[in-house]
C-alpha atoms as a PDB file:
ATOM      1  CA  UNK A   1       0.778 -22.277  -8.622  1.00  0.00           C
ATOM      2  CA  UNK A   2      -1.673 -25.376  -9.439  1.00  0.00           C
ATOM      3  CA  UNK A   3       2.247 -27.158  -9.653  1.00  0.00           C
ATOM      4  CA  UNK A   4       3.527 -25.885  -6.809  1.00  0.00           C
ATOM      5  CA  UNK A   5       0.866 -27.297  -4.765  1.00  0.00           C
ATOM      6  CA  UNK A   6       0.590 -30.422  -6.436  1.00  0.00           C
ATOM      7  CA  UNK A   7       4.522 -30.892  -6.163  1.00  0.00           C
ATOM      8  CA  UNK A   8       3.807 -30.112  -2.366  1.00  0.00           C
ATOM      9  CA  UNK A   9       1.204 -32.463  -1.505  1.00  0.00           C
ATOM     10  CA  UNK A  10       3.069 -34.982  -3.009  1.00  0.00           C
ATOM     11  CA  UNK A  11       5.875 -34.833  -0.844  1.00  0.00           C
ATOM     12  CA  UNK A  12       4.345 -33.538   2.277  1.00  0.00           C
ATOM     13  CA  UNK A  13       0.655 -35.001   2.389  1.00  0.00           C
ATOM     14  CA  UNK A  14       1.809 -37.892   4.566  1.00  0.00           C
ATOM     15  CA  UNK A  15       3.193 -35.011   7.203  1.00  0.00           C
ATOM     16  CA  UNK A  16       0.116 -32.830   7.377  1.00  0.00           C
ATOM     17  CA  UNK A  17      -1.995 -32.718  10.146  1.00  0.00           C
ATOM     18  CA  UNK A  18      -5.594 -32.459  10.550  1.00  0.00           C
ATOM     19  CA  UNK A  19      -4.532 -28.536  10.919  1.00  0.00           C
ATOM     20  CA  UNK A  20      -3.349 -28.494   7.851  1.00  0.00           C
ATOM     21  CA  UNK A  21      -6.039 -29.999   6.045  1.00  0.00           C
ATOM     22  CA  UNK A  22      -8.524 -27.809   7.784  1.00  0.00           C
ATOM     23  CA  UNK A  23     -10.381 -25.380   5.550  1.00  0.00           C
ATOM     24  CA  UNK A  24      -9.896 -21.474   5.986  1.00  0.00           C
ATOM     25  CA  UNK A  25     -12.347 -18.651   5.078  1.00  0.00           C
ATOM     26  CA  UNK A  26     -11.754 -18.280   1.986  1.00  0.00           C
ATOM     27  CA  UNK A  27     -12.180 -22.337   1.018  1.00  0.00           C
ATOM     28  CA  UNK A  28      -8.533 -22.996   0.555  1.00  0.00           C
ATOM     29  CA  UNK A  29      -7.064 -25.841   3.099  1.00  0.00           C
ATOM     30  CA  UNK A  30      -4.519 -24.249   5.110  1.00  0.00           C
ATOM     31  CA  UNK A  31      -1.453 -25.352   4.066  1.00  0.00           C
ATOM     32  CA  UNK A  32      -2.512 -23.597   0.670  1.00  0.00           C
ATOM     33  CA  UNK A  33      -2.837 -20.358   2.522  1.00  0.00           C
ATOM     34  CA  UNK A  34       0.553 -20.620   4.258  1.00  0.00           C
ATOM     35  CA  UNK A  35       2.112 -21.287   0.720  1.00  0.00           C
ATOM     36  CA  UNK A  36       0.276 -18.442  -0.832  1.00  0.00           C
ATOM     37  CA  UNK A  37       1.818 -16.062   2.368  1.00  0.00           C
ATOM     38  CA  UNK A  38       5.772 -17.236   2.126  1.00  0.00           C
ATOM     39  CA  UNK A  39       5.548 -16.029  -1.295  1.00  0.00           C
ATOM     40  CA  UNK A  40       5.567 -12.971  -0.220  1.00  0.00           C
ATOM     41  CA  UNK A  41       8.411 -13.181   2.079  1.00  0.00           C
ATOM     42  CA  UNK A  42      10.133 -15.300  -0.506  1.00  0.00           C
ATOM     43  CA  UNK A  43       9.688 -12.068  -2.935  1.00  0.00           C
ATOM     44  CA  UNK A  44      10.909  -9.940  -0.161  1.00  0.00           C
ATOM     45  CA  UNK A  45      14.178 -11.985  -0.116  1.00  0.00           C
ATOM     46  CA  UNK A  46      14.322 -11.504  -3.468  1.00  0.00           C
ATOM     47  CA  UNK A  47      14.334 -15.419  -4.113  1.00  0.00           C
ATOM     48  CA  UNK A  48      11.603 -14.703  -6.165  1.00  0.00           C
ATOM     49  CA  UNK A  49      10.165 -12.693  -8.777  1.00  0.00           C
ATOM     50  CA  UNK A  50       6.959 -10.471  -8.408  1.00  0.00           C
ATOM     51  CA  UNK A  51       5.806 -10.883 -12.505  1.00  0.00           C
ATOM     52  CA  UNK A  52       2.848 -12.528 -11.527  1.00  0.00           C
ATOM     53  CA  UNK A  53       0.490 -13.970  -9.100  1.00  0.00           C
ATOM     54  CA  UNK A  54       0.068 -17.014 -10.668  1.00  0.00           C
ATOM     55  CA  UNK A  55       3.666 -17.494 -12.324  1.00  0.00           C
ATOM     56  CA  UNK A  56       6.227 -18.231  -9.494  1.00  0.00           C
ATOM     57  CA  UNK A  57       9.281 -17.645 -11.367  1.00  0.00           C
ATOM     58  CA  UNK A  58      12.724 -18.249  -9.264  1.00  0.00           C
ATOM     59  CA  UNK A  59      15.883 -15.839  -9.622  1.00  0.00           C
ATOM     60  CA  UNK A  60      19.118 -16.980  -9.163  1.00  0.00           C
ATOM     61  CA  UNK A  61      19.447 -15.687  -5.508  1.00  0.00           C
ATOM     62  CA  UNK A  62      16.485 -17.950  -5.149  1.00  0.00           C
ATOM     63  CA  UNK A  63      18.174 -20.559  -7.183  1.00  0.00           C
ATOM     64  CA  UNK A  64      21.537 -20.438  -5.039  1.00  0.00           C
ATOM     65  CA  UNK A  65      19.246 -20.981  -1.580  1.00  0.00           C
ATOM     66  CA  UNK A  66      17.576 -23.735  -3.100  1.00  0.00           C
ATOM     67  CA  UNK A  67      20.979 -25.962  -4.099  1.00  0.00           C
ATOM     68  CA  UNK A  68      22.175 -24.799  -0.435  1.00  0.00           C
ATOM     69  CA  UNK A  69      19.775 -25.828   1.542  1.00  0.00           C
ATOM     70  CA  UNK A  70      19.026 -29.326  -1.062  1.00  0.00           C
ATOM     71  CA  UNK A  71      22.928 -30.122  -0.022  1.00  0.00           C
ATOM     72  CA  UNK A  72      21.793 -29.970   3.958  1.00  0.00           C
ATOM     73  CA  UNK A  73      20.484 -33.591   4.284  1.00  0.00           C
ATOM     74  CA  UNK A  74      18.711 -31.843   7.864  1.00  0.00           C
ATOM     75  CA  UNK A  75      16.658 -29.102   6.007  1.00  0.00           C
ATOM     76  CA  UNK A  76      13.423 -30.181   4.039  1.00  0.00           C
ATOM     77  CA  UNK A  77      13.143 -28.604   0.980  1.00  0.00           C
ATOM     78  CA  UNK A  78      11.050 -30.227  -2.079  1.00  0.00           C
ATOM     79  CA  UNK A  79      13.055 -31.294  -4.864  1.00  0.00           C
END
């Protein structure tokens, strides 16, 4: 998790808005929240596995949407 969001901020920090960066209830900025809440959906897909909350560990459905959508110069995806 502590990767994922570094990896994110990374690429995106120039893109975030003030929104963004604004701090939710429980501490966390928001964008950290909305990551936290696609995992879910990303689990639901079944482009990831449930093992753990703090081990996000891609299958190869996953792994096939990720090359996809990384060969679409329009979607952003980090790499």
């Amino acid at each position: 998790m502590t990767d994922l969001e570094a990896e994110f901020l990374r690429e995106m920090e120039p893109n975030l808005r003030a929104g963004d960066r604004s701090c939710m209830a429980s501490g966390r900025e928001r964008w950290q929240v909305m990551i936290r809440r696609a995992r879910k959906h990303m689990i639901k897909e079944g482009w990831l596995s449930a093992k753990s909350s703090k081990l996000w560990e891609i299958t190869a459905a996953g792994r096939q949407v990720s090359e996809k959508q990384a060969e679409d110069p329009k979607n952003h995806v980090l790499r």
